[in-house]
C-alpha atoms as a PDB file:
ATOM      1  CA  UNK A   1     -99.207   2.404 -24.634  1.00  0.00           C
ATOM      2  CA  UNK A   2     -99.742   6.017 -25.845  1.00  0.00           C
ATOM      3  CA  UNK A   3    -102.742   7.194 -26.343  1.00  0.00           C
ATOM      4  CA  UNK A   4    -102.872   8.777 -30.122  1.00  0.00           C
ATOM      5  CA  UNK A   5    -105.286  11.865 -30.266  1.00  0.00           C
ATOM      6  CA  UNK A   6    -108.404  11.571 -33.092  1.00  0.00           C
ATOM      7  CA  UNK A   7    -108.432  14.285 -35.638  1.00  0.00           C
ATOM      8  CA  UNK A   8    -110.404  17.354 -34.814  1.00  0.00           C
ATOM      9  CA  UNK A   9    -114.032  17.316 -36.862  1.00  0.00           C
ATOM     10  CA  UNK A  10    -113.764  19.621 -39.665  1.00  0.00           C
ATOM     11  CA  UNK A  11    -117.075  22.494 -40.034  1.00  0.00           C
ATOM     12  CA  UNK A  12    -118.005  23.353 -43.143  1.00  0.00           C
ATOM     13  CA  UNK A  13    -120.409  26.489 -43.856  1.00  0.00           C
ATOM     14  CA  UNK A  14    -122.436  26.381 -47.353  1.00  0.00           C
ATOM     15  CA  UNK A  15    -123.651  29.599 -48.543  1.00  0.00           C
ATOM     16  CA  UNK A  16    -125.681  29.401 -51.516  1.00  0.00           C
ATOM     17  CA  UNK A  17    -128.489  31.518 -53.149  1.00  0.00           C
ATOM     18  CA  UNK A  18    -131.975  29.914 -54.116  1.00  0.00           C
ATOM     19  CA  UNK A  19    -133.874  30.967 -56.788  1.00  0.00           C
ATOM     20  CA  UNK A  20    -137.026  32.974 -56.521  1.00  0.00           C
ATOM     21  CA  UNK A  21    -140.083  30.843 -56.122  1.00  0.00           C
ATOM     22  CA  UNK A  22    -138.076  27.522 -55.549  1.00  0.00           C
ATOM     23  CA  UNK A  23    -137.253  27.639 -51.924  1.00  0.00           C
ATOM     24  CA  UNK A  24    -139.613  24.893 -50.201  1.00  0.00           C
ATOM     25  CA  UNK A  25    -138.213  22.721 -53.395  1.00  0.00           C
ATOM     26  CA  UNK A  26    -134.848  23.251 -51.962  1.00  0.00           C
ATOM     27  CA  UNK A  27    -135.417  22.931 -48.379  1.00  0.00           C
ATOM     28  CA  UNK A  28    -137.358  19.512 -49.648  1.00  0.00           C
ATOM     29  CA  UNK A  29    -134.501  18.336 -51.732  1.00  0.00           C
ATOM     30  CA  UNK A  30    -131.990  19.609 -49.090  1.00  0.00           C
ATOM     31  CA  UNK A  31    -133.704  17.445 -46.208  1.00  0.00           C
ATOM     32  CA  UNK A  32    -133.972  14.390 -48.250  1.00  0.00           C
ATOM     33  CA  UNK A  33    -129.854  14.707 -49.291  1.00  0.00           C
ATOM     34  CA  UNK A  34    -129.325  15.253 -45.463  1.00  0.00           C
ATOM     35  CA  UNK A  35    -130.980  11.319 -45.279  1.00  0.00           C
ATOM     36  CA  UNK A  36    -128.709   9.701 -47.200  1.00  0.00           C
ATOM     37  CA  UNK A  37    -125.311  11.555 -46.712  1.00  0.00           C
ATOM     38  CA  UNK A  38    -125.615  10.768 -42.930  1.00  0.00           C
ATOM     39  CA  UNK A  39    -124.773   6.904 -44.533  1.00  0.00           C
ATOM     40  CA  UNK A  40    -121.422   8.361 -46.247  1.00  0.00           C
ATOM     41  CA  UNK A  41    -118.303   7.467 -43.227  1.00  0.00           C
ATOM     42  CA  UNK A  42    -117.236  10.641 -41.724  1.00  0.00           C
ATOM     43  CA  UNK A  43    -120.503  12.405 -42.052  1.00  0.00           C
ATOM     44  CA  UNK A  44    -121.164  13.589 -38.375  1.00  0.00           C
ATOM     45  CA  UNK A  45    -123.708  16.183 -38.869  1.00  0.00           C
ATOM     46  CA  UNK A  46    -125.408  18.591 -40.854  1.00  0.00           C
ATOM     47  CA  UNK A  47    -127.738  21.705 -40.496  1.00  0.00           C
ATOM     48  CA  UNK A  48    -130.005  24.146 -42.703  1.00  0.00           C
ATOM     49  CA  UNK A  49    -129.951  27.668 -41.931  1.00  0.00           C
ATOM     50  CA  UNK A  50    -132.967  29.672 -43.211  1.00  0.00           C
ATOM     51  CA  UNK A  51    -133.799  33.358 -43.845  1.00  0.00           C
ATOM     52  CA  UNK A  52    -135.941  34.650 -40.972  1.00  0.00           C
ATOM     53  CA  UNK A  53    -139.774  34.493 -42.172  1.00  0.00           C
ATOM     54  CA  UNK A  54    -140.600  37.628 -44.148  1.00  0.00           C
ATOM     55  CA  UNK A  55    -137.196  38.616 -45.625  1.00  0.00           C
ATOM     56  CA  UNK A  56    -136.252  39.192 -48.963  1.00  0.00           C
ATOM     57  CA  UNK A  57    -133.284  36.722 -48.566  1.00  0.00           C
ATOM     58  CA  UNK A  58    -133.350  33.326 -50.286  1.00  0.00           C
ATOM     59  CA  UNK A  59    -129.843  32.949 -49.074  1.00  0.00           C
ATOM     60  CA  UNK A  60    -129.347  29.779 -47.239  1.00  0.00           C
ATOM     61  CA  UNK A  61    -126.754  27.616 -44.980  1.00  0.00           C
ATOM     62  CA  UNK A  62    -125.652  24.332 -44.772  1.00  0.00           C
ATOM     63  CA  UNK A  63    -123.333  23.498 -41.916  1.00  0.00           C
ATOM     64  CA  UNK A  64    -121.736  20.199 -42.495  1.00  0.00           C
ATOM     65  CA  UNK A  65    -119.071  18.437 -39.922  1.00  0.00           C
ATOM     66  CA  UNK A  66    -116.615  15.639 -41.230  1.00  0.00           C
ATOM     67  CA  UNK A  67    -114.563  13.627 -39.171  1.00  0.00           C
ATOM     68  CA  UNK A  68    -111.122  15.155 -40.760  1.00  0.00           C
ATOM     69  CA  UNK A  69    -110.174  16.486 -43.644  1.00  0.00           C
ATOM     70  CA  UNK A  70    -109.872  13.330 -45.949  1.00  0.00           C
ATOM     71  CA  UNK A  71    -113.427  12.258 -45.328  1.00  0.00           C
ATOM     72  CA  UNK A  72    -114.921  15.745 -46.638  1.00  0.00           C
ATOM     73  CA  UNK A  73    -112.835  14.881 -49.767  1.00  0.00           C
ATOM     74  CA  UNK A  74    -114.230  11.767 -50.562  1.00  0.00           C
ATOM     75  CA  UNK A  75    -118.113  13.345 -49.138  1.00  0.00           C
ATOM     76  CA  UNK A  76    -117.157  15.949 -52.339  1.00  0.00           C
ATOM     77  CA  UNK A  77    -115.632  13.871 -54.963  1.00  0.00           C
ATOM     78  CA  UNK A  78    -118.946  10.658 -53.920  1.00  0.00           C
ATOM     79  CA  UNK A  79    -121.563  10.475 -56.824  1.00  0.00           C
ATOM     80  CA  UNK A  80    -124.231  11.144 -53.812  1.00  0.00           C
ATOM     81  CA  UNK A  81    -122.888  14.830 -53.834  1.00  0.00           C
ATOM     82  CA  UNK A  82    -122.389  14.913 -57.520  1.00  0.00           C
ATOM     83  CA  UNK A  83    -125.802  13.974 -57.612  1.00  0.00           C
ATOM     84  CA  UNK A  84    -126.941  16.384 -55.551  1.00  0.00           C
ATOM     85  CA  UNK A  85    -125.311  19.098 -57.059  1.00  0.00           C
ATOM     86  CA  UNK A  86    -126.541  18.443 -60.194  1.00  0.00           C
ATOM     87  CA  UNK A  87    -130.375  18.622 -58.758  1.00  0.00           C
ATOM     88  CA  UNK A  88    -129.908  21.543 -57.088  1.00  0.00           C
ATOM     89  CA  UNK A  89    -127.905  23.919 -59.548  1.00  0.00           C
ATOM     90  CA  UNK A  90    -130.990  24.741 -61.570  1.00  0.00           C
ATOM     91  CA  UNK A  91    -132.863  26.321 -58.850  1.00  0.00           C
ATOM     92  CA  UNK A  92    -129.338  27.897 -57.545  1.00  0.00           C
ATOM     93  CA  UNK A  93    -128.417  31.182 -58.293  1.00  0.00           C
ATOM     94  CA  UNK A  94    -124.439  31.302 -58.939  1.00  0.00           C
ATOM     95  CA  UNK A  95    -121.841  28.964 -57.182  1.00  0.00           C
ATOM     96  CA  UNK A  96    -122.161  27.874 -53.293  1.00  0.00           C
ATOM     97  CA  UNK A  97    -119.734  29.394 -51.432  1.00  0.00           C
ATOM     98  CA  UNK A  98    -117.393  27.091 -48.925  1.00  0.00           C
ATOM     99  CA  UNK A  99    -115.541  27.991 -45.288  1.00  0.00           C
ATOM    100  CA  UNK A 100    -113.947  26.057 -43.735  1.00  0.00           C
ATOM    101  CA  UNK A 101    -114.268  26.904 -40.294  1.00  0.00           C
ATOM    102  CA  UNK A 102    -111.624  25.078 -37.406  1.00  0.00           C
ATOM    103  CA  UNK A 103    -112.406  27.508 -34.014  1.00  0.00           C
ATOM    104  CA  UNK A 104    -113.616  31.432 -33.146  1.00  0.00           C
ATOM    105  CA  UNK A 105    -113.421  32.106 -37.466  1.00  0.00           C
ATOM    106  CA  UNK A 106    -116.910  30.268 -37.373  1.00  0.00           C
ATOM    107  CA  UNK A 107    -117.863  33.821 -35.838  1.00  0.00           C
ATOM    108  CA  UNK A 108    -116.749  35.942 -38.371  1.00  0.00           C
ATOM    109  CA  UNK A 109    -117.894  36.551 -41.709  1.00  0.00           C
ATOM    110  CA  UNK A 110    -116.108  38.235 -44.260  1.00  0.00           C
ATOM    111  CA  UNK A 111    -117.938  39.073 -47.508  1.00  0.00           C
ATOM    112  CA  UNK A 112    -114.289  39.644 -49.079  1.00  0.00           C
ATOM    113  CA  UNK A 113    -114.081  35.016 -48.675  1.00  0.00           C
ATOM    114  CA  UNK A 114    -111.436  35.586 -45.931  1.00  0.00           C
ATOM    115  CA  UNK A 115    -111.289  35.619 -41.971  1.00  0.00           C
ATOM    116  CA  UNK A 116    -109.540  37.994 -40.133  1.00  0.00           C
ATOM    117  CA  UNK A 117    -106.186  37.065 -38.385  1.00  0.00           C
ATOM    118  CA  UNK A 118    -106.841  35.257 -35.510  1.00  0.00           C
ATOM    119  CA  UNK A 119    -105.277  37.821 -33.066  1.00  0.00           C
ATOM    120  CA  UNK A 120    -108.082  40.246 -33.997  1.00  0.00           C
ATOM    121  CA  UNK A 121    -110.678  37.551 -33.303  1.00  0.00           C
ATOM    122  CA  UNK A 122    -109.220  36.461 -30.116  1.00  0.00           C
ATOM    123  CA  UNK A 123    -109.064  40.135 -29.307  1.00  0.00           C
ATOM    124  CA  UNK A 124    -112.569  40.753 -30.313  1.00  0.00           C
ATOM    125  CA  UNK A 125    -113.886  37.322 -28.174  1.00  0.00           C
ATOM    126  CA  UNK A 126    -111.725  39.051 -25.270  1.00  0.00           C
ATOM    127  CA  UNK A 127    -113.490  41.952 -25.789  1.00  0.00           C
ATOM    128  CA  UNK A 128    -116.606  39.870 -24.931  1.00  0.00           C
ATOM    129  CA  UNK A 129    -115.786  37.642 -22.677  1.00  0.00           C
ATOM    130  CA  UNK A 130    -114.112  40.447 -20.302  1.00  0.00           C
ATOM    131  CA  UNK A 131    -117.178  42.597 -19.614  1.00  0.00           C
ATOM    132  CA  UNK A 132    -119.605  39.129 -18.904  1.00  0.00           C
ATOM    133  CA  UNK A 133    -116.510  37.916 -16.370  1.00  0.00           C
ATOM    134  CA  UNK A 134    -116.840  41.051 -14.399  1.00  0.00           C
ATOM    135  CA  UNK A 135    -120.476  41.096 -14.387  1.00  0.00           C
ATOM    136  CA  UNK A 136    -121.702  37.775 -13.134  1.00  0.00           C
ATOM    137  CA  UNK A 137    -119.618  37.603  -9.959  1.00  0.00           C
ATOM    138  CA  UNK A 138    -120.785  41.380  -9.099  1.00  0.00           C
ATOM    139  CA  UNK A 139    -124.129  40.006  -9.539  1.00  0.00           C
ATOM    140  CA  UNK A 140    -123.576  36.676  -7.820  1.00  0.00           C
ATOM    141  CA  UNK A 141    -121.561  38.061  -5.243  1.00  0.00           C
ATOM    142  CA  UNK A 142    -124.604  40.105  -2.958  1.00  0.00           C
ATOM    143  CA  UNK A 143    -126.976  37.078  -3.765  1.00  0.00           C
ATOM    144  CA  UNK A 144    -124.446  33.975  -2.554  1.00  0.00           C
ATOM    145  CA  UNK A 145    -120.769  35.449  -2.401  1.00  0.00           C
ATOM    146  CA  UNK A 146    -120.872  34.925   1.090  1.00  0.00           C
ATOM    147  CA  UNK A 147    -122.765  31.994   2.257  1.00  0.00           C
ATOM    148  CA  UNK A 148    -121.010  29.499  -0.258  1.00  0.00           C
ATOM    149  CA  UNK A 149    -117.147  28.153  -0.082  1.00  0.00           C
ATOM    150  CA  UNK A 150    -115.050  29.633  -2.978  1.00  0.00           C
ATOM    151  CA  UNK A 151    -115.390  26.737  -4.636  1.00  0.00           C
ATOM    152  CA  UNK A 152    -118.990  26.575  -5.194  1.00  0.00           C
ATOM    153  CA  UNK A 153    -118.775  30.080  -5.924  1.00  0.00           C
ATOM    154  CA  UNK A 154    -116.526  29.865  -8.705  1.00  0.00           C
ATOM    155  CA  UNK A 155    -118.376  27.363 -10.262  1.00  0.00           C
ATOM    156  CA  UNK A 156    -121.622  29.303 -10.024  1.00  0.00           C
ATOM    157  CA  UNK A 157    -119.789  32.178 -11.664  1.00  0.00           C
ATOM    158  CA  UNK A 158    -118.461  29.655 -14.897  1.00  0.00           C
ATOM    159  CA  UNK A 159    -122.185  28.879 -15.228  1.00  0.00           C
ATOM    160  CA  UNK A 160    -123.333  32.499 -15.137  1.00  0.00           C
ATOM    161  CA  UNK A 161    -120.391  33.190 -17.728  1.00  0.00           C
ATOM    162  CA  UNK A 162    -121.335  30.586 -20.230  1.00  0.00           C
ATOM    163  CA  UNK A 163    -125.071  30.663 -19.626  1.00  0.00           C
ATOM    164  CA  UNK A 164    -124.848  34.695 -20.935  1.00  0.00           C
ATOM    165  CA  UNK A 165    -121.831  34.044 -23.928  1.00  0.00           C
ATOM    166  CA  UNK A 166    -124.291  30.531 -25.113  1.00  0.00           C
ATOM    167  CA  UNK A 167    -127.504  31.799 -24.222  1.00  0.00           C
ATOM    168  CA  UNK A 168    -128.360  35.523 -23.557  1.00  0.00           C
ATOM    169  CA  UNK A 169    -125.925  36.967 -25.711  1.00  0.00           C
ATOM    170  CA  UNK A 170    -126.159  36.812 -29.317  1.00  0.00           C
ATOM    171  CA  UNK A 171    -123.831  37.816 -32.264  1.00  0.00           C
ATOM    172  CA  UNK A 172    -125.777  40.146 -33.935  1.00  0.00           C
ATOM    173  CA  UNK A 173    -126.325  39.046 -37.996  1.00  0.00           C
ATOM    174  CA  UNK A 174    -124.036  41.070 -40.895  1.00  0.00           C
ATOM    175  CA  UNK A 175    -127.207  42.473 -42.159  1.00  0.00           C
ATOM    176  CA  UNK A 176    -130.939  41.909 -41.253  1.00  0.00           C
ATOM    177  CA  UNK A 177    -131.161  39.485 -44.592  1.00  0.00           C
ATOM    178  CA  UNK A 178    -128.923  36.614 -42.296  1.00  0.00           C
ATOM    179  CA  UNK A 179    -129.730  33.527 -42.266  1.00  0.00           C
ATOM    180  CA  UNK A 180    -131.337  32.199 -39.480  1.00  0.00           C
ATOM    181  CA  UNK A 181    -131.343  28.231 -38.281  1.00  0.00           C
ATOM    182  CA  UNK A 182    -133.951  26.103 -38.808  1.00  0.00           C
ATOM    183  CA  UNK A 183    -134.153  22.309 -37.179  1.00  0.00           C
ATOM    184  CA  UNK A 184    -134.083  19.862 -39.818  1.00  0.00           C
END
């Protein structure tokens, strides 16, 4: 029997722009549609992003994941969304603006609605990636380059690598306004 790969989960990124004096209504509103939408099928997950405390922004996130594409359909066309929409587009300002976002476009954001082509964003993660890969065996190398087996090294130097791209390093927001996440 072959095996049939699932669909990749589909990321969505919600952009939209909160009225003055109405942002702890939205974040309330926002937290209590997070509730019940984890109940629609397909729904796997969903996070607020929040201007940093003391900015002028009342720009906020959403970043939704769907199973595949066919269940963030139906999430869009349900009355709970509908419903939602219609509570929220009073203390909106303007449309909320959708991306899709399948692999490295997630971070890139182009004010313009489009992502660059993906050989300039594979070329700009290599442009990352390179410098960090030389850097964490020179530094591991004096400390235990030559008391562990190469395996053991290599290893430690994969952990270096993604412990600095996940955790030290950090892409550096569009303009000091960006939203920042909040745990919801």
């Amino acid at each position: 029997m072959i095996a049939v790969p699932s669909p990749k989960p589909l990321h969505v990124a919600i952009t939209r722009r909160i009225k003055a004096g109405h942002e702890e209504e939205f974040k309330a509103a926002l937290r209590e549609f997070f509730q019940h939408s984890f109940a629609h099928t397909g729904v796997q997950g969903a996070g607020l992003l929040v201007p940093p405390p003391g900015s002028d922004s009342r720009e906020y996130g959403i970043l939704r994941t769907f199973t595949n594409d066919a269940e963030r359909k139906a999430f869009y066309e349900s009355p709970l969304f509908k419903a939602w929409k219609s509570k929220v587009d009073p203390i909106t300002e303007g449309e909320a603006q959708y991306r899709e976002m399948t692999g490295l476009e997630a971070w890139f954001r182009n004010s313009g609605g489009s992502n660059p082509p993906r050989w300039k964003m594979a070329f700009l993660t290599f442009l990352g990636v390179w410098p960090v890969s030389m850097a964490v065996p020179a530094t591991l190398t004096p400390l235990i380059g030559k008391t562990v087996p190469n395996v053991i090294f290599a290893g430690a130097v994969a952990a270096g690598i993604v412990l600095v791209l996940t955790w030290v390093s950090e892409v550096p927001p569009e303009n000091p306004d960006a939203p920042r996440s909040e745990a919801t």
